[in-house]
N, C-alpha and C. Protein backbone atom coordinates (compact mmCIF):
# COMPACT_ATOMS: atom_id res chain seq x y z
N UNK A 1 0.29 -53.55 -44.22
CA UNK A 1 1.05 -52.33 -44.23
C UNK A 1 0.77 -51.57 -42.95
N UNK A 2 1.46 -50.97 -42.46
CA UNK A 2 1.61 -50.35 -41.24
C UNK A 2 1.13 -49.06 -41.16
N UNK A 3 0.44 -48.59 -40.40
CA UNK A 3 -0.44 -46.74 -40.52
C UNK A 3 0.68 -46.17 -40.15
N UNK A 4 0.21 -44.92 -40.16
CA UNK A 4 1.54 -43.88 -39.70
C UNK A 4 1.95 -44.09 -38.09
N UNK A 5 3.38 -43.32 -37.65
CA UNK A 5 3.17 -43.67 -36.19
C UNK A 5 4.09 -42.32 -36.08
N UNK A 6 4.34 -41.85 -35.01
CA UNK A 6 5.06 -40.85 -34.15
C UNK A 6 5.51 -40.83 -34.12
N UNK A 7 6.58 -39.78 -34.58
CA UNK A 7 8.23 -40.31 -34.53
C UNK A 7 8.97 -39.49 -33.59
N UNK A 8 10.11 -39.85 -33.16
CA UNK A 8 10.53 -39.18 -31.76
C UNK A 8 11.64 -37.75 -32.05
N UNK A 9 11.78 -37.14 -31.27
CA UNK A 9 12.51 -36.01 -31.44
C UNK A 9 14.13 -36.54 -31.90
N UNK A 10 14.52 -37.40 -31.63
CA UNK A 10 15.69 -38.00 -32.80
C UNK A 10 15.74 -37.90 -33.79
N UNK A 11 14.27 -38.85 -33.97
CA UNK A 11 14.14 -38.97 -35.85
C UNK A 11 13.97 -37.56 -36.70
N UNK A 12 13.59 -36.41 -35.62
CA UNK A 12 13.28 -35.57 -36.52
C UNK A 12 14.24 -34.48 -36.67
N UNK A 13 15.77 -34.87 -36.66
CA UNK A 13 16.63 -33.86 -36.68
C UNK A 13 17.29 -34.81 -37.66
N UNK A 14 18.81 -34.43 -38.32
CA UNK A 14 19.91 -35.13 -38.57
C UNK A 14 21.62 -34.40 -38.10
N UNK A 15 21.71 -35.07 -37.81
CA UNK A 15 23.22 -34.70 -36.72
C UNK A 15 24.27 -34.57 -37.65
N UNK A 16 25.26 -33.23 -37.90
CA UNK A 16 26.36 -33.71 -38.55
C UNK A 16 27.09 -33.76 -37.48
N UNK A 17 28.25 -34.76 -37.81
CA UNK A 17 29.92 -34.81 -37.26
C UNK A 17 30.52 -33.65 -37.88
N UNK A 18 30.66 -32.79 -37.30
CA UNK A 18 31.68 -31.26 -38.22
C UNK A 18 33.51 -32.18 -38.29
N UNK A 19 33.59 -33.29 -36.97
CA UNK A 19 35.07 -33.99 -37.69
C UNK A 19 35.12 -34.93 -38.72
N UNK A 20 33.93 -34.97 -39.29
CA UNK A 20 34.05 -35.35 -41.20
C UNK A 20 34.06 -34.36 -42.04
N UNK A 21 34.36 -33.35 -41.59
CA UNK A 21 34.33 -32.09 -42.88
C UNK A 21 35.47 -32.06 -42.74
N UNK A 22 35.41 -31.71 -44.17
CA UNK A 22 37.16 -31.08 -44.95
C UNK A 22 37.59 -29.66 -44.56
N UNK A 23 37.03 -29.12 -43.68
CA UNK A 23 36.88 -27.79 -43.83
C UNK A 23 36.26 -27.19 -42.73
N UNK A 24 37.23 -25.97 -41.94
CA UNK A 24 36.54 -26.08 -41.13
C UNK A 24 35.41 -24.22 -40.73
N UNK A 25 35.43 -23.70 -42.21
CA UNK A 25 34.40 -22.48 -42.27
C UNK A 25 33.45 -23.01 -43.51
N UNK A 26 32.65 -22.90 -44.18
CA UNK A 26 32.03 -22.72 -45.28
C UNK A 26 32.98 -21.55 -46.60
N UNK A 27 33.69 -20.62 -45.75
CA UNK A 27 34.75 -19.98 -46.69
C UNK A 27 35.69 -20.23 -47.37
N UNK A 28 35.74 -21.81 -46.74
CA UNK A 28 37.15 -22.72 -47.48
C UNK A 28 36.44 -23.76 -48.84
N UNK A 29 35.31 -23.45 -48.70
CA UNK A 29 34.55 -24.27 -49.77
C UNK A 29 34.47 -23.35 -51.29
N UNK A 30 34.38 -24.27 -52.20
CA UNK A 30 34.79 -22.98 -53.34
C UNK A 30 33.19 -23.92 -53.52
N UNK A 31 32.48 -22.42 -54.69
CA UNK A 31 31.32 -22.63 -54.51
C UNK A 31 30.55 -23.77 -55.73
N UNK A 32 29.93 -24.53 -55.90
CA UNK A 32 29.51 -25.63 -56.90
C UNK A 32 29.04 -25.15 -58.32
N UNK A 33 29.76 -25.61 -59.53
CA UNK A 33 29.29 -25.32 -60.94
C UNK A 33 27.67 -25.84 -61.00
N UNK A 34 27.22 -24.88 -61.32
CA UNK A 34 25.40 -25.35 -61.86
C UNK A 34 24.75 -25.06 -60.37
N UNK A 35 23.75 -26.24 -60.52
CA UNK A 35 22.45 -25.90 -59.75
C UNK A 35 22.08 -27.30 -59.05
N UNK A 36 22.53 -26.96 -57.62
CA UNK A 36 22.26 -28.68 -56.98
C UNK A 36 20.99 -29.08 -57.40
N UNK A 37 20.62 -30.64 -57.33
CA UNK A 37 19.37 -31.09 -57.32
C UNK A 37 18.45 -30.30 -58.56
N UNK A 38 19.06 -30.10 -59.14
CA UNK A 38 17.89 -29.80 -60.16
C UNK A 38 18.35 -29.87 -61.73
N UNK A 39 19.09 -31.04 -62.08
CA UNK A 39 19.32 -31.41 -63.38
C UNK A 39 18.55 -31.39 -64.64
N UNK A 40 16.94 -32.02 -64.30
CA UNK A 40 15.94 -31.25 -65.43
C UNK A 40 16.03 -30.07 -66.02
N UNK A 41 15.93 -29.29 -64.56
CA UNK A 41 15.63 -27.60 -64.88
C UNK A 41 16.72 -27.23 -65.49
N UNK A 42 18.23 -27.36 -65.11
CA UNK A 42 19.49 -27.10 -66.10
C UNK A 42 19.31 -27.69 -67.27
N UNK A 43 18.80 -28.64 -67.69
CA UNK A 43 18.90 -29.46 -68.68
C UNK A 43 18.21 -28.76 -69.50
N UNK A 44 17.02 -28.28 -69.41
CA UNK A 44 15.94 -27.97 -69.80
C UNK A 44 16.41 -26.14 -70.10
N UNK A 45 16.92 -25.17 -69.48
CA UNK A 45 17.32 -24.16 -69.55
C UNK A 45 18.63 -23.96 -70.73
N UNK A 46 19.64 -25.13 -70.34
CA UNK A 46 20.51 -25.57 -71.65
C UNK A 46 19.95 -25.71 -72.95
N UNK A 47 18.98 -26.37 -73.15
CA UNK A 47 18.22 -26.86 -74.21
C UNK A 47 17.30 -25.24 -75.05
N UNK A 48 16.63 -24.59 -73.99
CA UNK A 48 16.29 -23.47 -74.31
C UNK A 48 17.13 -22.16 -75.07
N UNK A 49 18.01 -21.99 -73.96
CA UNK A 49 18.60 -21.24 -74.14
C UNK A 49 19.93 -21.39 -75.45
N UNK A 50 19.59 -22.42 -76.09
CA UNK A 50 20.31 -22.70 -77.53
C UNK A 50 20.12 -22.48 -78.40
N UNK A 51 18.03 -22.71 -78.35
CA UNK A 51 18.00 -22.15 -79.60
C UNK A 51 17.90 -20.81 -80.05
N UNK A 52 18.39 -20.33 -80.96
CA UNK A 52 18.90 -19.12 -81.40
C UNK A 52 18.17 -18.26 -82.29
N UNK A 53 17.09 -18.29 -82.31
CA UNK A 53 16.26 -17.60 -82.89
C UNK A 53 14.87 -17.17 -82.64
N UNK A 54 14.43 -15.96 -83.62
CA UNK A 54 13.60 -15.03 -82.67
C UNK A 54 12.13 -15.90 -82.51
N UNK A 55 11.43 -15.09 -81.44
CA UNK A 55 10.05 -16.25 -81.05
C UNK A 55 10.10 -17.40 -80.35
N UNK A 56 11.46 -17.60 -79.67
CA UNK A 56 11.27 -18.83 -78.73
C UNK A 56 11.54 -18.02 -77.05
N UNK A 57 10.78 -18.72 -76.38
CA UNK A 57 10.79 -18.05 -75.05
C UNK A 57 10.95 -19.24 -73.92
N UNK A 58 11.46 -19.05 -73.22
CA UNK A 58 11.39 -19.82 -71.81
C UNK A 58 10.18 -19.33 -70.94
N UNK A 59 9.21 -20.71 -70.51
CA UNK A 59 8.39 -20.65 -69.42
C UNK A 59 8.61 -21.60 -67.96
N UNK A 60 9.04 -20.96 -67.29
CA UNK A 60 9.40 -21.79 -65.92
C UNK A 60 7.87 -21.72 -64.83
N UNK A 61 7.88 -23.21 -64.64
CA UNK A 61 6.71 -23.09 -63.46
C UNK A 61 7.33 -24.12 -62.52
N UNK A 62 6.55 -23.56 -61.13
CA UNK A 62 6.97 -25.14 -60.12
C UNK A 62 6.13 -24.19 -58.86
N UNK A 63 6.46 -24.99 -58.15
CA UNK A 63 5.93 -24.81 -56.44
C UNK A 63 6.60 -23.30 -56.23
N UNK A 64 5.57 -22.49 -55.31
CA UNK A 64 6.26 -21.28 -55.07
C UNK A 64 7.17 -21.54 -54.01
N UNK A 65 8.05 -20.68 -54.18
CA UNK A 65 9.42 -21.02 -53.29
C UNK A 65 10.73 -21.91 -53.39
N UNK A 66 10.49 -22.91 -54.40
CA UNK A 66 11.53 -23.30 -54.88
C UNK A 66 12.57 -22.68 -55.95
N UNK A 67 13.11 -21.85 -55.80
CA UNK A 67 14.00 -21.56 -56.06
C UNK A 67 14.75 -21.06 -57.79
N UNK A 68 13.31 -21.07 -58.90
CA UNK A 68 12.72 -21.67 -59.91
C UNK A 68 13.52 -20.10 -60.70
N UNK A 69 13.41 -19.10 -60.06
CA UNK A 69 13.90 -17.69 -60.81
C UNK A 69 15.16 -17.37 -60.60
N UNK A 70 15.64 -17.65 -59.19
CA UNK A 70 16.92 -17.57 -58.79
C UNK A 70 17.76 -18.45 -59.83
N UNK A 71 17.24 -19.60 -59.63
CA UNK A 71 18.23 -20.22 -61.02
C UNK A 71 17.81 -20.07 -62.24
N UNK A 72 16.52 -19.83 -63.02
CA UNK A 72 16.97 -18.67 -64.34
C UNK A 72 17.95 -17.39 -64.72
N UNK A 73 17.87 -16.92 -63.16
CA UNK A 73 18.54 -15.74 -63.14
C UNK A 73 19.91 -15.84 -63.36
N UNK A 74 20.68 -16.65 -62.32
CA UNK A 74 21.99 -17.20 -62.02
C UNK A 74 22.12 -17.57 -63.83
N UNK A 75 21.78 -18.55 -64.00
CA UNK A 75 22.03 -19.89 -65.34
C UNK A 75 22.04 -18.64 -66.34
N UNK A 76 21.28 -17.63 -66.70
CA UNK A 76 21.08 -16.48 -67.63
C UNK A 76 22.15 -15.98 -67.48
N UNK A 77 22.92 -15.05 -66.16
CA UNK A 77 23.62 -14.12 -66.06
C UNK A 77 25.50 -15.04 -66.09
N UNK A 78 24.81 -16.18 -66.20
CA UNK A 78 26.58 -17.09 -66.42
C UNK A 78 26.62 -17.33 -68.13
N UNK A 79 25.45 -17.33 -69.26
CA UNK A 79 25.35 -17.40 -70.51
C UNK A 79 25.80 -16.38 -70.68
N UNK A 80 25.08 -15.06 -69.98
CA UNK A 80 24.94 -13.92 -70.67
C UNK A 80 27.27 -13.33 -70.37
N UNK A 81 27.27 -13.98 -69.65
CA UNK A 81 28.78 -13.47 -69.54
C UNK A 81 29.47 -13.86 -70.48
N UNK A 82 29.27 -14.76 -71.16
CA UNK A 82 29.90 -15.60 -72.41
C UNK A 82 29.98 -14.64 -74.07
N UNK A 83 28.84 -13.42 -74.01
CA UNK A 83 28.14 -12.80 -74.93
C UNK A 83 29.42 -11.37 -74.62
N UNK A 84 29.02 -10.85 -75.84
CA UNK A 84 29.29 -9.66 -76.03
C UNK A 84 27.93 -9.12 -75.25
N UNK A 85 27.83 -8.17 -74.93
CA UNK A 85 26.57 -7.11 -74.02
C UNK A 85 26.12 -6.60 -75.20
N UNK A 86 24.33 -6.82 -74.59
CA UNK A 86 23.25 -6.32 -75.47
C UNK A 86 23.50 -4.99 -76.05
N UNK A 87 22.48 -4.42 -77.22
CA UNK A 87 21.75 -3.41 -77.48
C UNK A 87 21.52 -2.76 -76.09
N UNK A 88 21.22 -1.36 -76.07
CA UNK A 88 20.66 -1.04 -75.32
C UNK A 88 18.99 -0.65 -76.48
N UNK A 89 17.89 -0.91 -76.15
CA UNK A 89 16.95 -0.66 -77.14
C UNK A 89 16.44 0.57 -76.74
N UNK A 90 15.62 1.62 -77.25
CA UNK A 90 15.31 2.83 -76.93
C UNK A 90 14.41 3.05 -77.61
N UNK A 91 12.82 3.00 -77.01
CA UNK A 91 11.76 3.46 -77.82
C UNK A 91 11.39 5.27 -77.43
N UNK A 92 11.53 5.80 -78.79
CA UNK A 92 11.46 7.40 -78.54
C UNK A 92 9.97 7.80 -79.53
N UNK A 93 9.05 8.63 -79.30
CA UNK A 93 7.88 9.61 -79.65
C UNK A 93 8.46 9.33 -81.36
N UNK A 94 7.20 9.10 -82.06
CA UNK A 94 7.53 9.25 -83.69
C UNK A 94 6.08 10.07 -84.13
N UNK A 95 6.74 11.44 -84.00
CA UNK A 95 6.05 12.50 -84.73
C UNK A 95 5.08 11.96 -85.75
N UNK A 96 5.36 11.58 -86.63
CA UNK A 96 4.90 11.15 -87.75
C UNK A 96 3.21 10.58 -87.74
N UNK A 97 3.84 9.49 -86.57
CA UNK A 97 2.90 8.62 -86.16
C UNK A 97 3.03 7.62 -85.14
N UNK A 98 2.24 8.48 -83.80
CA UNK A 98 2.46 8.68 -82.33
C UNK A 98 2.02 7.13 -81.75
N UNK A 99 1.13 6.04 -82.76
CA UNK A 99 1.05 5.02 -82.67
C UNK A 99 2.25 4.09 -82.70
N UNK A 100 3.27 4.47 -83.58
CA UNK A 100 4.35 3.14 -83.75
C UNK A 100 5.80 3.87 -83.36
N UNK A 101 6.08 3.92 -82.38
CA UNK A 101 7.39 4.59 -81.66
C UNK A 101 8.40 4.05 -82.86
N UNK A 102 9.32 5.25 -83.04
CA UNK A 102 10.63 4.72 -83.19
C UNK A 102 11.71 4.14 -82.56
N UNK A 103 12.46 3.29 -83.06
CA UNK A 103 13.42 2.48 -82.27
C UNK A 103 15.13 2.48 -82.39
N UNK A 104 15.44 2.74 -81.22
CA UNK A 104 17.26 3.10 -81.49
C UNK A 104 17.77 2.16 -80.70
N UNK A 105 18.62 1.65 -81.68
CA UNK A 105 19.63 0.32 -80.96
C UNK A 105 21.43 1.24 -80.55
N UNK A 106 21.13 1.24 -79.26
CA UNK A 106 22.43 1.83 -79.02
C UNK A 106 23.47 1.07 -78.23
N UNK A 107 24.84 1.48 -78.39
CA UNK A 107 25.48 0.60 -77.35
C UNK A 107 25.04 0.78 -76.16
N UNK A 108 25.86 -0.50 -75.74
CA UNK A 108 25.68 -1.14 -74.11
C UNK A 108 25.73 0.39 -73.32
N UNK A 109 25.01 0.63 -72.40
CA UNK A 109 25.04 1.72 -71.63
C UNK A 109 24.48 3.62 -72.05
N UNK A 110 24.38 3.60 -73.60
CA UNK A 110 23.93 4.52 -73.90
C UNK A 110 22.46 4.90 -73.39
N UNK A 111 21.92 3.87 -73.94
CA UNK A 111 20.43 4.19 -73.40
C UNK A 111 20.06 5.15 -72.18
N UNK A 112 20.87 5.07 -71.34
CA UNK A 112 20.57 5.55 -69.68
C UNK A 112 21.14 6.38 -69.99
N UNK A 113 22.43 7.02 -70.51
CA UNK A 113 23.07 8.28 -70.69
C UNK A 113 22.07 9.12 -71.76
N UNK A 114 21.68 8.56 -72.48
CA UNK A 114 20.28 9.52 -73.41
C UNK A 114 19.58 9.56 -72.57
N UNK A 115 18.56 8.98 -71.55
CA UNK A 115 17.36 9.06 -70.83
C UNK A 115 18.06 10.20 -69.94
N UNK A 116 18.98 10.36 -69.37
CA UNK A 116 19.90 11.08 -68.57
C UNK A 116 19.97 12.59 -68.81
N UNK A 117 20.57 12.57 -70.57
CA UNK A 117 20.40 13.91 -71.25
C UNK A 117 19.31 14.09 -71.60
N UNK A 118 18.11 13.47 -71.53
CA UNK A 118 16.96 14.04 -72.16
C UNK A 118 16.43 14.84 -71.05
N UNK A 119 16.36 13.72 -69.93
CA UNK A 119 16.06 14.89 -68.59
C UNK A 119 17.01 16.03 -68.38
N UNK A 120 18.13 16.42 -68.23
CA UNK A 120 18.84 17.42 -68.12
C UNK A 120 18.33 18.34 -69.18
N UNK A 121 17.76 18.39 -70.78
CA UNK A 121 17.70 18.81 -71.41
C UNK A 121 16.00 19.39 -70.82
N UNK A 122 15.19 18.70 -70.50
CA UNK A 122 13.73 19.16 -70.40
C UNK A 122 13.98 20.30 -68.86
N UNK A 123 14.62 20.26 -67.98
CA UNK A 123 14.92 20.95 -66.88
C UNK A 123 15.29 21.89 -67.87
N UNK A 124 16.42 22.05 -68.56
CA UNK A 124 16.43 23.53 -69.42
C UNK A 124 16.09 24.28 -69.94
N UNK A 125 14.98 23.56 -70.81
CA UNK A 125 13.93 23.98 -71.38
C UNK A 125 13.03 24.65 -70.66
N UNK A 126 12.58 23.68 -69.74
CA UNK A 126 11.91 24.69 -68.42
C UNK A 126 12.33 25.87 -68.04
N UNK A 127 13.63 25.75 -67.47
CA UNK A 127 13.88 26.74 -66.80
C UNK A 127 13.97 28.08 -67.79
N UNK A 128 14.51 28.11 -69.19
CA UNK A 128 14.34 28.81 -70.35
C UNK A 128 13.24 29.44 -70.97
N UNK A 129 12.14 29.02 -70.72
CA UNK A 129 10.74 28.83 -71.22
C UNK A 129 10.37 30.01 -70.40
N UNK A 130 10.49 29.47 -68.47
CA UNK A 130 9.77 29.96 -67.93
C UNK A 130 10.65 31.29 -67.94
N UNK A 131 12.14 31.49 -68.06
CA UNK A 131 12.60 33.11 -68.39
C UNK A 131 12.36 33.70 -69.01
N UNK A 132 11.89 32.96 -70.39
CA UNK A 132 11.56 33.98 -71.70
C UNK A 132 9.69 34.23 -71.47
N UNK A 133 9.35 33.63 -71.00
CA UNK A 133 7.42 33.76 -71.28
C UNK A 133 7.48 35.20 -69.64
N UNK A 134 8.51 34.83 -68.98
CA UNK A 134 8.71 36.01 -67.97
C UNK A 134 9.17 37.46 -68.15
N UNK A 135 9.75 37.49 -69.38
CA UNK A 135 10.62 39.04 -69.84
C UNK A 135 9.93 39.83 -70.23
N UNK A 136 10.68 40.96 -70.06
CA UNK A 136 9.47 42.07 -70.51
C UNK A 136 9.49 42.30 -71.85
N UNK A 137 10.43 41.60 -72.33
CA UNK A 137 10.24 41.92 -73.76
C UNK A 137 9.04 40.70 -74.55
N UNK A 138 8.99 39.54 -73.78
CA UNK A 138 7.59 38.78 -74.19
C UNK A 138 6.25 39.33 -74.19
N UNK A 139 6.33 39.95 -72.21
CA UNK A 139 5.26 40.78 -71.99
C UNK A 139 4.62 41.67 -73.02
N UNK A 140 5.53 42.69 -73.19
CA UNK A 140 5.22 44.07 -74.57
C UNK A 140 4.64 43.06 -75.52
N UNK A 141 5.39 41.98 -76.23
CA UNK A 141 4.61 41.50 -77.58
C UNK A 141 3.89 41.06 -77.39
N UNK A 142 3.72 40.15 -76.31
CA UNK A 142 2.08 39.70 -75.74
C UNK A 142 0.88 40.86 -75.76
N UNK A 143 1.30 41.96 -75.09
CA UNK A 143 0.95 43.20 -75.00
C UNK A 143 -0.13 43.59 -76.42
N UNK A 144 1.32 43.81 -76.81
CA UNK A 144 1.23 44.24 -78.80
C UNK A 144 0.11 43.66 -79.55
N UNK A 145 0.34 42.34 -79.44
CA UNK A 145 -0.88 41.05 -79.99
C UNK A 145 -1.90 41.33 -79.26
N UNK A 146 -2.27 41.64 -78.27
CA UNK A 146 -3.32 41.41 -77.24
C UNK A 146 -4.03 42.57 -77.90
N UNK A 147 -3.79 44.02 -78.05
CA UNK A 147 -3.83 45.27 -78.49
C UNK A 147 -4.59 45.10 -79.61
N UNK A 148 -3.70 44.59 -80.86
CA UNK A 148 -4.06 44.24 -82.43
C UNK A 148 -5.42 43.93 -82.11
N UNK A 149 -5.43 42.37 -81.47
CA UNK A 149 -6.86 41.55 -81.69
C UNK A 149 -7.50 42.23 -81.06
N UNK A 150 -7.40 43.00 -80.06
CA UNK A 150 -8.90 43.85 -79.62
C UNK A 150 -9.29 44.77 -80.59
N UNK A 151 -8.27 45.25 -81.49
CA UNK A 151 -8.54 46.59 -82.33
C UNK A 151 -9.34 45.69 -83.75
N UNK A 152 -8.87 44.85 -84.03
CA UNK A 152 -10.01 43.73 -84.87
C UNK A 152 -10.81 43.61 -84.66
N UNK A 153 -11.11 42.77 -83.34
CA UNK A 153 -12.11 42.89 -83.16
C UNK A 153 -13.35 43.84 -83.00
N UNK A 154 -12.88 44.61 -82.31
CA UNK A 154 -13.94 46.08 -82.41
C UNK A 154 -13.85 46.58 -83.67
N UNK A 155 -13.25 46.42 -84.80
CA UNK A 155 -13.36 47.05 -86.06
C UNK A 155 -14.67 45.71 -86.90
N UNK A 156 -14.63 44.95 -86.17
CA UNK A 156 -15.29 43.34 -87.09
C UNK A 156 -16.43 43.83 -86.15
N UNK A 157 -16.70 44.21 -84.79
CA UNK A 157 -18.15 44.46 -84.36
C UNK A 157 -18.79 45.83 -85.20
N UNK A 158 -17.95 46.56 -84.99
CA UNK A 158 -18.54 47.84 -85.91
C UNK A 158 -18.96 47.60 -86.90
N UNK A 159 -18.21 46.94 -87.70
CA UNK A 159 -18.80 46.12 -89.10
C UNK A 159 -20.06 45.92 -89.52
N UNK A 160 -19.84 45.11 -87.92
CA UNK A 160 -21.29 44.06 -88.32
C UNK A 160 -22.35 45.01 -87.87
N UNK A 161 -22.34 45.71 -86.87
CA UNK A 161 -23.47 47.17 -86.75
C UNK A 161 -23.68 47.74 -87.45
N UNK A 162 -22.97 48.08 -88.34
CA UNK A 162 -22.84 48.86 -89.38
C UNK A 162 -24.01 48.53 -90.74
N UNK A 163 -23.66 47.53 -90.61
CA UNK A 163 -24.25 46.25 -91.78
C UNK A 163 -26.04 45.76 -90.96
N UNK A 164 -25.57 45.53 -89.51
CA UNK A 164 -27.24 45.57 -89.23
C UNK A 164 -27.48 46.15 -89.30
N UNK A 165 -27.63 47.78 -89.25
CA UNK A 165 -28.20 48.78 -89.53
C UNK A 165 -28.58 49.43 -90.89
N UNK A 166 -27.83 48.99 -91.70
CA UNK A 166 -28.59 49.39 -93.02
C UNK A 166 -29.23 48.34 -93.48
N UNK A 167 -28.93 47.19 -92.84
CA UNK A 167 -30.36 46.23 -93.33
C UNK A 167 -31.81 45.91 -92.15
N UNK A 168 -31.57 47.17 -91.28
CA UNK A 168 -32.63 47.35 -90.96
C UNK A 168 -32.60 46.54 -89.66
């Protein structure tokens, strides 16, 4: 068997004839169904993506850089055109019990229009909050309350002077 040998700047190119093409931009080419060179991985993504029930997942591995997500992505977003469009899912705060969120299945696109109004809604609140904790009519009852509990309190110290003193 023969060791390796050197190969010359010929060997290491390949030449097309552009007067064997059908075509003479890449724009006249309509573009190829599936995924060149990689029939497993379609095969295998077909096969996945069939079965229809909950708890099965696709795991793709290979060499970095081959091309391994781009065609999940592609092969997904040509299934997913076939579908009616998801849920939008929406996990929101559950009072109740701050451990297990509640969950809202809304149509396609709602989700972002609620996340949308919720922010528009908390800017209002703000800005509302900070007018009313600003008025003078908060001030006075703040005032008012502030007043009361001092007058308690100095009636609850007197008390208790009162009370240390006759017990000496």
């Amino acid at each position: 068997m023969a060791g390796p040998r050197e190969l010359t700047p010929e060997e290491l190119r390949r030449i097309c004839d552009p007067e064997r093409l059908h075509f003479a931009t890449t724009a006249e080419v309509d573009e190829p169904d599936g995924v060149l060179g990689q029939p497993r991985a379609t095969a295998s993504l077909e096969f996945g993506t069939a079965i229809d029930h909950d708890g099965y997942n696709l795991f793709l591995f290979g060499t970095e850089g081959t091309g391994r997500h781009m065609l999940a992505r592609e092969f997904l977003e040509r299934q997913a055109a076939n579908k009616p469009p998801a849920k939008d899912w929406c996990y929101i705060h559950n009072f109740d019990d701050s451990r297990k969120p509640r969950v809202l299945a809304l149509d396609p696109g709602k989700g972002m229009q609620l996340r949308q109004d919720m922010e528009h809604l908390v800017e209002e609140l703000e800005a509302a909050l900070t007018a009313a904790l600003e008025s003078e009519e908060y001030q006075t009852q703040l005032q008012m309350l502030d007043d009361e509990f001092r007058e308690i309190q100095s009636k609850g110290f007197e008390q208790a002077q009162k009370q240390a003193e006759e017990r000496g």
